[in-house]
N, C-alpha and C. Protein backbone atom coordinates (compact mmCIF):
# COMPACT_ATOMS: atom_id res chain seq x y z
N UNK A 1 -24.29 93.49 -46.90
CA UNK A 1 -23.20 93.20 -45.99
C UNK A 1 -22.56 94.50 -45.55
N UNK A 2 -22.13 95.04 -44.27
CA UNK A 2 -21.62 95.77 -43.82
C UNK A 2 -20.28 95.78 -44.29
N UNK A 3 -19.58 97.15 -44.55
CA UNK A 3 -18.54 97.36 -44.95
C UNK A 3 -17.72 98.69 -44.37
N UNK A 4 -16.26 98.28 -43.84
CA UNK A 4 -15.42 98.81 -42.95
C UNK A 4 -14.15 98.95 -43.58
N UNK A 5 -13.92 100.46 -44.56
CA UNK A 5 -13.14 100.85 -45.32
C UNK A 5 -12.00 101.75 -44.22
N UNK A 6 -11.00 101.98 -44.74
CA UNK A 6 -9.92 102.62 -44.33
C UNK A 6 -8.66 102.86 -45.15
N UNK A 7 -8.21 104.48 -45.46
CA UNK A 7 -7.15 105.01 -46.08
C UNK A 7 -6.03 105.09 -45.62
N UNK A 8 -5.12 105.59 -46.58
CA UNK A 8 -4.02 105.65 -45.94
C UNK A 8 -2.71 106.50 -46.77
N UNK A 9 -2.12 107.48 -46.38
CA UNK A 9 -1.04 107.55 -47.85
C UNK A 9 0.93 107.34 -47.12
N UNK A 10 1.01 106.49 -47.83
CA UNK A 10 2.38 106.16 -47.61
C UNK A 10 3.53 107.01 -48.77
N UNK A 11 4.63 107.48 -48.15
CA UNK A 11 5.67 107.67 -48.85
C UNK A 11 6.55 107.23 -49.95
N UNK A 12 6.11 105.83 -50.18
CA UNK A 12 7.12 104.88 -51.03
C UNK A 12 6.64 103.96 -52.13
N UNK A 13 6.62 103.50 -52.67
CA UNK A 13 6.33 103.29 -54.01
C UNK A 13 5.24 101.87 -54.29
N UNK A 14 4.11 101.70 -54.44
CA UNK A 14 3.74 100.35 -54.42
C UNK A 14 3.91 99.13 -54.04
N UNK A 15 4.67 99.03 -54.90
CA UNK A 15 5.59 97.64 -55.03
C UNK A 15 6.31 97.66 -53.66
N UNK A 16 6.80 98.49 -52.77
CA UNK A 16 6.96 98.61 -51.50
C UNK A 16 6.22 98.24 -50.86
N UNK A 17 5.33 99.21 -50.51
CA UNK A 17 3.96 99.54 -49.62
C UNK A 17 3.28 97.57 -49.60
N UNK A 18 3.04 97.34 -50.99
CA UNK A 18 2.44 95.84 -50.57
C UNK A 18 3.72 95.22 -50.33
N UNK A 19 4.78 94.64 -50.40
CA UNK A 19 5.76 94.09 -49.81
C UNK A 19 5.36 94.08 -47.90
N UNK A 20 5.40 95.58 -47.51
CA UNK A 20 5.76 95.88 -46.13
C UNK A 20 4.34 95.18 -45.81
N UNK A 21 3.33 95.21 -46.18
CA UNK A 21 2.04 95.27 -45.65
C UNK A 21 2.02 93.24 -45.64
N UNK A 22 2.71 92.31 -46.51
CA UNK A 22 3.24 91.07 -46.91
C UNK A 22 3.70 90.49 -45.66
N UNK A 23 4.68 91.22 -45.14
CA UNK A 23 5.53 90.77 -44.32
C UNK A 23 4.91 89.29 -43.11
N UNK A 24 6.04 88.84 -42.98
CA UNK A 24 5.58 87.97 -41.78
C UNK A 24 6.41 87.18 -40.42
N UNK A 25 6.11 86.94 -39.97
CA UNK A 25 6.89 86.49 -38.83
C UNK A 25 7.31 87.52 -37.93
N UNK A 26 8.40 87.51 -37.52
CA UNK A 26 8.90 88.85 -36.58
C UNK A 26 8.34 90.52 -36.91
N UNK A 27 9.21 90.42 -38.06
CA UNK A 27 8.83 91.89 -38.80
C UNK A 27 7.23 92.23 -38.57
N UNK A 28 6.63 91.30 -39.51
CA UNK A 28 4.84 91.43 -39.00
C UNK A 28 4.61 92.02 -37.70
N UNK A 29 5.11 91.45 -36.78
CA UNK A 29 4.15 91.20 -35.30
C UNK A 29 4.89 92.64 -34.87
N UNK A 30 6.05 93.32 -35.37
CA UNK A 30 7.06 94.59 -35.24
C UNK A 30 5.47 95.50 -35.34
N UNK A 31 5.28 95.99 -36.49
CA UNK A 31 4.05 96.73 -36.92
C UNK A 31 2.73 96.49 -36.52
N UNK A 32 2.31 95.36 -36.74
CA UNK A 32 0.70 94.86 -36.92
C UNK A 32 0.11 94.85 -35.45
N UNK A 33 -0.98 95.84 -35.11
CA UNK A 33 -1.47 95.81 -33.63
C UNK A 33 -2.29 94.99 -33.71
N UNK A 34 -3.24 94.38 -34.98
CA UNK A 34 -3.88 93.38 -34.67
C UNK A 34 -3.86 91.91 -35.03
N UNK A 35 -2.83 91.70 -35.04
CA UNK A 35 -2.79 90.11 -34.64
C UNK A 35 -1.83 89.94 -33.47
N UNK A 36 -2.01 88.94 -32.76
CA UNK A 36 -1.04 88.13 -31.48
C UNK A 36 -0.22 87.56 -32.55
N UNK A 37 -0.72 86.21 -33.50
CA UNK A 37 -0.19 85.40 -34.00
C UNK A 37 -0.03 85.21 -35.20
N UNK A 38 0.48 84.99 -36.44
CA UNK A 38 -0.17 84.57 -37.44
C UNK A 38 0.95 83.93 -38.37
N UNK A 39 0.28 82.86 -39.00
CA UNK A 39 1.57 81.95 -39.70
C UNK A 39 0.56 81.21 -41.30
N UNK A 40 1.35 80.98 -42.30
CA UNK A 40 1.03 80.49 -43.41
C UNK A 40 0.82 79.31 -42.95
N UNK A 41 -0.21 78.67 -43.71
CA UNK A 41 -0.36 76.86 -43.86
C UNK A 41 0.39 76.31 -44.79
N UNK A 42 1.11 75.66 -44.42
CA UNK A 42 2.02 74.76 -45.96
C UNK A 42 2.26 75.62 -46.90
N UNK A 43 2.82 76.64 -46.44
CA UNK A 43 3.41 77.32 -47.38
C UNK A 43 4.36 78.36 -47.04
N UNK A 44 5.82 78.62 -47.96
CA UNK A 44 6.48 79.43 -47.06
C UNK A 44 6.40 80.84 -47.73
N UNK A 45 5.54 81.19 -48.43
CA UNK A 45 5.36 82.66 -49.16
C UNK A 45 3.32 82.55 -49.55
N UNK A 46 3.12 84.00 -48.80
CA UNK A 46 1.57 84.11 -49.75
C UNK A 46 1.27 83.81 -50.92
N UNK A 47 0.33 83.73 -51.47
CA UNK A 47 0.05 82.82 -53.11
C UNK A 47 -1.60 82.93 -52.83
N UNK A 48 -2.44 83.27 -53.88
CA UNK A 48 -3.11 82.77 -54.25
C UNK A 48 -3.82 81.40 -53.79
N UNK A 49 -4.64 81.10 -52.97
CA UNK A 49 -5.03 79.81 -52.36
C UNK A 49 -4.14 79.21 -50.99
N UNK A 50 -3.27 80.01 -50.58
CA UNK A 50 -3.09 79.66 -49.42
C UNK A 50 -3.66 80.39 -48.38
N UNK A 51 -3.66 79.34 -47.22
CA UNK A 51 -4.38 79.66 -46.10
C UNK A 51 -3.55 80.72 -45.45
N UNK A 52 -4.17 80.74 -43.93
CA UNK A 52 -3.34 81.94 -42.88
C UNK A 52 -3.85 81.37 -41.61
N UNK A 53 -3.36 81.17 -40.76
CA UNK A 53 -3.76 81.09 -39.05
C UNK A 53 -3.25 82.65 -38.70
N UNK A 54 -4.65 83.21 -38.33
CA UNK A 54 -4.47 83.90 -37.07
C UNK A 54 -4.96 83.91 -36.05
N UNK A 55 -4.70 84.72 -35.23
CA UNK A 55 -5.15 84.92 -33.79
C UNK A 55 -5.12 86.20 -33.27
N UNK A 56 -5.63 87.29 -33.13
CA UNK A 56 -5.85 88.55 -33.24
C UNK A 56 -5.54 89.12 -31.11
N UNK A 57 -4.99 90.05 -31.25
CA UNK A 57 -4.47 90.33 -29.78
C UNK A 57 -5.45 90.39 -29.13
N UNK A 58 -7.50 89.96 -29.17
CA UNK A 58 -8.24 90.37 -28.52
C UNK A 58 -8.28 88.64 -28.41
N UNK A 59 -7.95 88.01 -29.05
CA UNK A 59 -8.14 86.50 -29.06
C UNK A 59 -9.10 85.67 -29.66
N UNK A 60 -8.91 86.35 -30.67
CA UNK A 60 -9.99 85.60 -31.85
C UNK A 60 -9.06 84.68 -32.95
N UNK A 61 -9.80 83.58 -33.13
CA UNK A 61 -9.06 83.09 -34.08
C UNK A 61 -9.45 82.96 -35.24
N UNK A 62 -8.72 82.66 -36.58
CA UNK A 62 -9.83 82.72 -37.80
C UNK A 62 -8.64 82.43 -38.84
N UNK A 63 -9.37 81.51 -39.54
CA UNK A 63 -8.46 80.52 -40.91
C UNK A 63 -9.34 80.80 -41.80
N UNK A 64 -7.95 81.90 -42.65
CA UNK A 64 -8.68 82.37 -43.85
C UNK A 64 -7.78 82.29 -44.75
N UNK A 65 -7.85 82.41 -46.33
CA UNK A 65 -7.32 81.97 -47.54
C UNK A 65 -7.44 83.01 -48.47
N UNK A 66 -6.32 83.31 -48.87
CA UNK A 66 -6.08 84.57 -49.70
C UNK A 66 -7.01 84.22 -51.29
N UNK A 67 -7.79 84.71 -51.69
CA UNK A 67 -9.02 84.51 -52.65
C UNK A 67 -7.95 85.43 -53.55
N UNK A 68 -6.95 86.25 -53.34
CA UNK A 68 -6.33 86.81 -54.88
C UNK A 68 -4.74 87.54 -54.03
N UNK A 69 -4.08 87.71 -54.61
CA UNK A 69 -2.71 88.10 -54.40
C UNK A 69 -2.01 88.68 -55.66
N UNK A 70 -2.01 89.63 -56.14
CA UNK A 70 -1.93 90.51 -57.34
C UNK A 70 -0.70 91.28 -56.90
N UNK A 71 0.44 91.31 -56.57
CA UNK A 71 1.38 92.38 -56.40
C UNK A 71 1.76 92.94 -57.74
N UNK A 72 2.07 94.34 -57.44
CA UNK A 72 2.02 95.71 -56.44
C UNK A 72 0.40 95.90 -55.85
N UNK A 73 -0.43 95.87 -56.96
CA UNK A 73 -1.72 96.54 -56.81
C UNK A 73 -2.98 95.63 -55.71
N UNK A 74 -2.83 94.61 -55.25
CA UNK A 74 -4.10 94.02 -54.41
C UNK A 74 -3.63 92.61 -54.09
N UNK A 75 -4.18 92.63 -52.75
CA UNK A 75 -4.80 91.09 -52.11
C UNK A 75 -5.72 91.04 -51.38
N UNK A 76 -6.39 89.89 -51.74
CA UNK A 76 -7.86 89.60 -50.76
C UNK A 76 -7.92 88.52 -50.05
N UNK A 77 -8.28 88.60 -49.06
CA UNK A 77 -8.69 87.20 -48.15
C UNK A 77 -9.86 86.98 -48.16
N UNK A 78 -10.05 86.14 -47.59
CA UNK A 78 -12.02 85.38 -46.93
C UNK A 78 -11.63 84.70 -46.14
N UNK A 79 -12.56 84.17 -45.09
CA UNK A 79 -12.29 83.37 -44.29
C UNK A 79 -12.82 82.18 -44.17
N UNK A 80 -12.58 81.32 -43.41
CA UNK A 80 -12.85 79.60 -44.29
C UNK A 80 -13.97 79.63 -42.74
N UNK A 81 -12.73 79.60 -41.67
CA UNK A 81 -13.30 79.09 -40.53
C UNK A 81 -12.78 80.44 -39.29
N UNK A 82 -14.05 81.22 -38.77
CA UNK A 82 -13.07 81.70 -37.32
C UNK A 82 -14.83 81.78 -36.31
N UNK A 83 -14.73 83.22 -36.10
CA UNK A 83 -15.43 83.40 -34.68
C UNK A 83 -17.34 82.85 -34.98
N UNK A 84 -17.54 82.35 -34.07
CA UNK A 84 -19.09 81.58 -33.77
C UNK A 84 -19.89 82.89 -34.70
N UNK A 85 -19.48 83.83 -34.34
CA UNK A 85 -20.86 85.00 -34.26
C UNK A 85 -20.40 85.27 -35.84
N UNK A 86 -18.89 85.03 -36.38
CA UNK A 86 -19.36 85.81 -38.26
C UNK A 86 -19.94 84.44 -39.17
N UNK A 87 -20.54 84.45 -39.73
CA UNK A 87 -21.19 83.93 -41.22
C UNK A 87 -20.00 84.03 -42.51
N UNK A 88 -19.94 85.46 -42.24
CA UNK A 88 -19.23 85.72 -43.81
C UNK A 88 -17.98 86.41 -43.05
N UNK A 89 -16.56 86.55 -43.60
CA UNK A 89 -15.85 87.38 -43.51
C UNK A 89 -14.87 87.59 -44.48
N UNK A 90 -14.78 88.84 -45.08
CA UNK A 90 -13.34 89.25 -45.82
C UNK A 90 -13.28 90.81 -45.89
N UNK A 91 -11.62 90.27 -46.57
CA UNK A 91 -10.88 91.92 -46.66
C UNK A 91 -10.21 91.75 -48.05
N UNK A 92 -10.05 93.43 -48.55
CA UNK A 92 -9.32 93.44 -49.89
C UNK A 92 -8.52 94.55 -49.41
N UNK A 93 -6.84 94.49 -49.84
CA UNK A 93 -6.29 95.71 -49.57
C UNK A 93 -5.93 96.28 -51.03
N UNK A 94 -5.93 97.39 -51.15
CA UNK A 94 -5.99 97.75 -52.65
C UNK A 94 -4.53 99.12 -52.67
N UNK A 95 -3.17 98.67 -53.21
CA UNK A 95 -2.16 99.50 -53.55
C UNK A 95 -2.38 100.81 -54.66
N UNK A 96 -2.44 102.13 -54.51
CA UNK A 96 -2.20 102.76 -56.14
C UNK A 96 -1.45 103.79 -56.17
N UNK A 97 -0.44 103.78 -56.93
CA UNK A 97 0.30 105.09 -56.67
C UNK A 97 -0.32 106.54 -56.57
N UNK A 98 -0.27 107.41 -56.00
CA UNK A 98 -0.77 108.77 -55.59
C UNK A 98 0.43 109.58 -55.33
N UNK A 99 0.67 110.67 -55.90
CA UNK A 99 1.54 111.70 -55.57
C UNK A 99 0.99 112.85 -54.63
N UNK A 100 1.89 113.46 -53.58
CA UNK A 100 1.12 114.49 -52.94
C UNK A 100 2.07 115.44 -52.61
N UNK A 101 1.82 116.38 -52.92
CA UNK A 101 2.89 117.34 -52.56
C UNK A 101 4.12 117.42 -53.47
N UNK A 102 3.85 116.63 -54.89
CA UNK A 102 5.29 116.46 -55.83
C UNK A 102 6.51 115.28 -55.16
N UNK A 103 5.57 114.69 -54.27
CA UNK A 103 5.73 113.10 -53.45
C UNK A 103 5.56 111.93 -53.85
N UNK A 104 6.06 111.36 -54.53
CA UNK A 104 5.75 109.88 -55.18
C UNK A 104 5.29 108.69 -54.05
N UNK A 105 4.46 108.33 -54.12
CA UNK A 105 4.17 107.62 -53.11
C UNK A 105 2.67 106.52 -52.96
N UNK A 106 2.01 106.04 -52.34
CA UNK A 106 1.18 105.26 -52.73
C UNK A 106 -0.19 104.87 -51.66
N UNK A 107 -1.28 105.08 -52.33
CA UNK A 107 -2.87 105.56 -51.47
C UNK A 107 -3.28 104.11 -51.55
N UNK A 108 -3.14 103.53 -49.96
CA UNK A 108 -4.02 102.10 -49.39
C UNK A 108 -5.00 102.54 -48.76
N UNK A 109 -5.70 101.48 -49.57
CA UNK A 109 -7.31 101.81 -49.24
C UNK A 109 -7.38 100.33 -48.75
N UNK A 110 -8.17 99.94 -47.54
CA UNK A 110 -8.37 98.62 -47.28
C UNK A 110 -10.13 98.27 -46.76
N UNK A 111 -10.28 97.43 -47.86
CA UNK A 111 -11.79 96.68 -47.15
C UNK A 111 -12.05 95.68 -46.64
N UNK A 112 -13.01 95.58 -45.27
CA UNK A 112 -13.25 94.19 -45.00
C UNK A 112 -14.81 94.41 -45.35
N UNK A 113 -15.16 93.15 -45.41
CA UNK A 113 -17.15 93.04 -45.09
C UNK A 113 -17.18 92.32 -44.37
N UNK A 114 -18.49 91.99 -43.81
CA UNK A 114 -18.83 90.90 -42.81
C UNK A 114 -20.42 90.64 -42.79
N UNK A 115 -20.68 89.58 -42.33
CA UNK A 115 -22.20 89.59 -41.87
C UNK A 115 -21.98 88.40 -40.52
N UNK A 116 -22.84 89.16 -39.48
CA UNK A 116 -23.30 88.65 -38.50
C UNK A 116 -23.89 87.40 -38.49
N UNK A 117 -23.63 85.91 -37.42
CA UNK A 117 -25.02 84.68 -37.29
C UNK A 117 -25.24 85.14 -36.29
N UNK A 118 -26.20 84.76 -35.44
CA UNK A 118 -27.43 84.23 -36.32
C UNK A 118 -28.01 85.68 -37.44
N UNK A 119 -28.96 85.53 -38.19
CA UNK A 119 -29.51 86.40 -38.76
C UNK A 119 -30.31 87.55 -37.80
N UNK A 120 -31.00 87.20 -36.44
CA UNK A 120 -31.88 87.96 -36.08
C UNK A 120 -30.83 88.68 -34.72
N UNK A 121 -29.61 88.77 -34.66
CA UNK A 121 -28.63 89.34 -34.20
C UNK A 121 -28.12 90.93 -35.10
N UNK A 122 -28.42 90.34 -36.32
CA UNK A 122 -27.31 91.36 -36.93
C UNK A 122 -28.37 92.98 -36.61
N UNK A 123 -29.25 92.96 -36.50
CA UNK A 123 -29.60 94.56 -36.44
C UNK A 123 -29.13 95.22 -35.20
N UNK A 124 -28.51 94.54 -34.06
CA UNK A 124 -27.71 95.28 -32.89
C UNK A 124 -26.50 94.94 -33.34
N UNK A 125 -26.06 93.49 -34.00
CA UNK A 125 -24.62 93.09 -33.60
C UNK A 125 -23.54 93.81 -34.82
N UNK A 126 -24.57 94.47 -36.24
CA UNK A 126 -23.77 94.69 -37.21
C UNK A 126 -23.45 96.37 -37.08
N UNK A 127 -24.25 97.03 -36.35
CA UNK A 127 -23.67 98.89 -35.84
C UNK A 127 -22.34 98.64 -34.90
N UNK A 128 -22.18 97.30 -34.02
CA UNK A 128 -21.04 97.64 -32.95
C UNK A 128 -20.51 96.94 -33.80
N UNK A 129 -20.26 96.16 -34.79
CA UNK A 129 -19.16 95.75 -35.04
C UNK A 129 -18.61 97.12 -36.32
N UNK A 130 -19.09 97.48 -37.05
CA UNK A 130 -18.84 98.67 -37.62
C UNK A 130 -17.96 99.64 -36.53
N UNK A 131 -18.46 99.69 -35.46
CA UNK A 131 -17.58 100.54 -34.67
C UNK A 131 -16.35 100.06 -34.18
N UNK A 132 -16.18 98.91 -33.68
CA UNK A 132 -15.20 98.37 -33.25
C UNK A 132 -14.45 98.00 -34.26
N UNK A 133 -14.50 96.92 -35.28
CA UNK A 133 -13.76 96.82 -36.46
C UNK A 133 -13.66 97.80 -37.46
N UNK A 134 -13.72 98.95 -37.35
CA UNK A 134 -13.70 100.32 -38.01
C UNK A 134 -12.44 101.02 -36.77
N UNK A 135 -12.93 100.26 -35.61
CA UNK A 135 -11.50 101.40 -34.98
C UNK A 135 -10.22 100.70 -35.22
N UNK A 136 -10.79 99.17 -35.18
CA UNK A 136 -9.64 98.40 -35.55
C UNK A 136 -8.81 98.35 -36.69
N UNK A 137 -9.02 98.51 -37.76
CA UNK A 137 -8.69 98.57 -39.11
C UNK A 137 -8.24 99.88 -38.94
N UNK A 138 -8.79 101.55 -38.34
CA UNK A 138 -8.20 102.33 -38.91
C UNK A 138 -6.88 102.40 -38.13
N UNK A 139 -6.81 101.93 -36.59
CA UNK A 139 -5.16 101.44 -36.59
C UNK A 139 -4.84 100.64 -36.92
N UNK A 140 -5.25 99.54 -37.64
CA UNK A 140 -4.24 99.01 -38.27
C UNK A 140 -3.35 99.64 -39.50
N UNK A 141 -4.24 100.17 -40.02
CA UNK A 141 -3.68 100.67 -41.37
C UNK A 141 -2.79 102.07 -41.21
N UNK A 142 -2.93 102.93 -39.75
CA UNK A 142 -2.05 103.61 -39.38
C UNK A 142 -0.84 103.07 -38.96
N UNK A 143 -0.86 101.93 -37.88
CA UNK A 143 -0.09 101.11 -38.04
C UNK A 143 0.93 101.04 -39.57
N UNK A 144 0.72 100.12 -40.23
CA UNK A 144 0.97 99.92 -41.60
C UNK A 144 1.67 101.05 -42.23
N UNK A 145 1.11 102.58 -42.29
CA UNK A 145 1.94 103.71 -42.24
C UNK A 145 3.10 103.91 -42.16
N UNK A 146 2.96 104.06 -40.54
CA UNK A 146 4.10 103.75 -39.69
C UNK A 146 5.53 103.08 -40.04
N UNK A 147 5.01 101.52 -40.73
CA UNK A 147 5.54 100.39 -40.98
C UNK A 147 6.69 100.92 -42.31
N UNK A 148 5.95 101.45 -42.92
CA UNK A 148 6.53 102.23 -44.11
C UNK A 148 7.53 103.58 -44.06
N UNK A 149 7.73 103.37 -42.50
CA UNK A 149 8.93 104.63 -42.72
C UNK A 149 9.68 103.75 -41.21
N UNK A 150 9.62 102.40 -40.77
CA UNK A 150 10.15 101.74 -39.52
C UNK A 150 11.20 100.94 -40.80
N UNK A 151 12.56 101.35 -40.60
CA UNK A 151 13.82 101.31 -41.27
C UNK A 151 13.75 99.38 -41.13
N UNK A 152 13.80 98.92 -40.04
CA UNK A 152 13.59 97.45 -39.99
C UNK A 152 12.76 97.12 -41.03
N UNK A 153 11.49 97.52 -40.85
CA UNK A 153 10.70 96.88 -41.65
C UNK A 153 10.84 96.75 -43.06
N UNK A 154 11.25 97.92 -43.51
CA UNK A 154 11.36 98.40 -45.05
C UNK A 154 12.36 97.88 -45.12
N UNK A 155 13.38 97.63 -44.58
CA UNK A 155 14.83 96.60 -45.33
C UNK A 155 14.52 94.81 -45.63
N UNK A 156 13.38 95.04 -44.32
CA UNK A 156 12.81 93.07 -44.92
C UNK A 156 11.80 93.11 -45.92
N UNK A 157 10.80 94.35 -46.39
CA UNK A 157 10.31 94.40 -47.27
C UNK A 157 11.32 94.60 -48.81
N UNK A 158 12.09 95.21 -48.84
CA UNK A 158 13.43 95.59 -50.02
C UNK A 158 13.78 93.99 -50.09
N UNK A 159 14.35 93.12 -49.13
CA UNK A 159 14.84 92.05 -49.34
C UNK A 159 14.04 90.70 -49.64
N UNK A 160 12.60 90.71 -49.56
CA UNK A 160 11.67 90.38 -50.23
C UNK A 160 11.22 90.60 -51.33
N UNK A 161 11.45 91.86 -51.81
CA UNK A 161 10.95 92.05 -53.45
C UNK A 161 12.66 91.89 -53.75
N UNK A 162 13.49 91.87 -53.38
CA UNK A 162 14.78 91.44 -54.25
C UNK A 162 14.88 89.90 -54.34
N UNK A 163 14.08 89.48 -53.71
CA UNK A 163 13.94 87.14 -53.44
C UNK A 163 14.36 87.13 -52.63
N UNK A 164 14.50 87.77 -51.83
CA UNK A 164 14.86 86.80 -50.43
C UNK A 164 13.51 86.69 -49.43
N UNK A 165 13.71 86.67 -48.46
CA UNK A 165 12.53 85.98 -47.63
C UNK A 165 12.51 86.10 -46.31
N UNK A 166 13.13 87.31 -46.05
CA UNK A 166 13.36 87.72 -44.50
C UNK A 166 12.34 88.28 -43.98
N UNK A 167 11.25 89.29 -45.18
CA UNK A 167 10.23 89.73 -44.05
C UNK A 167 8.89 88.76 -43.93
């Protein structure tokens, strides 16, 4: 299966960093260049076995279900149901603290995989998607960066790891 990794080092502490990266509703769509849309199924906080509707700003759609949710350190998705052309799809984002510069702060690393249908597609269709979902992911996760020093964002992430439920 093809695989489309991307780094990242943020300023702020884990337990942050996945909070901000959590977020949803307004705040989300503030940061995130790639989704248009995206909302929980029957549920009003991520968990373990809940779903996700999205809809990605190129207009793809895809209902996928968080396969693990581990805060500070990881969450993974898969996808149940989205675009004609994937078979397989998921991502793992992985939190770990990293210091740099005598900087406390924290190194996201994020993976998706994928495999192409039909089967006798994937030897053209799995190099462009490497390229394209490789450019995509690495702004997203610059994005996400970003997100981690956007004062909005980080106050609905703070008020989420304190229980509340604003971001």
């Amino acid at each position: 299966m093809p695989q489309v990794v991307a780094r990242s080092w943020v300023p702020v502490e884990p337990a942050l960093a996945f909070a901000v990266s959590q977020t949803q509703g307004e705040v989300r769509m503030r940061w995130d260049p790639f989704i248009r849309h995206q909302r929980l199924v029957d549920a009003a906080r991520p968990a373990k076995g809940v779903r996700t509707i999205t809809r990605t700003r190129v207009g793809l759609g895809m209902l996928s279900e968080y396969a693990s949710y581990l805060p500070p350190t990881s969450v993974g998705m898969t996808m149940v149901h989205g675009p004609w052309f994937l078979e397989r799809f998921g991502g793992g984002w992985r939190f770990a603290p990293e210091e740099r510069d005598g900087v406390a702060g924290t190194a996201a690393t994020w993976k998706y995989t994928y495999t192409v249908r039909p089967a006798w597609l994937r030897r053209v269709a799995e190099p462009i998607g490497q390229r394209l979902l490789g450019r995509e992911i690495r702004a997203r996760i610059d994005a996400f960066a970003r997100a981690c020093d956007d004062a909005v964002v980080l106050a609905a992430a703070r008020d989420d790891l304190a229980g509340g439920r604003s971001a």
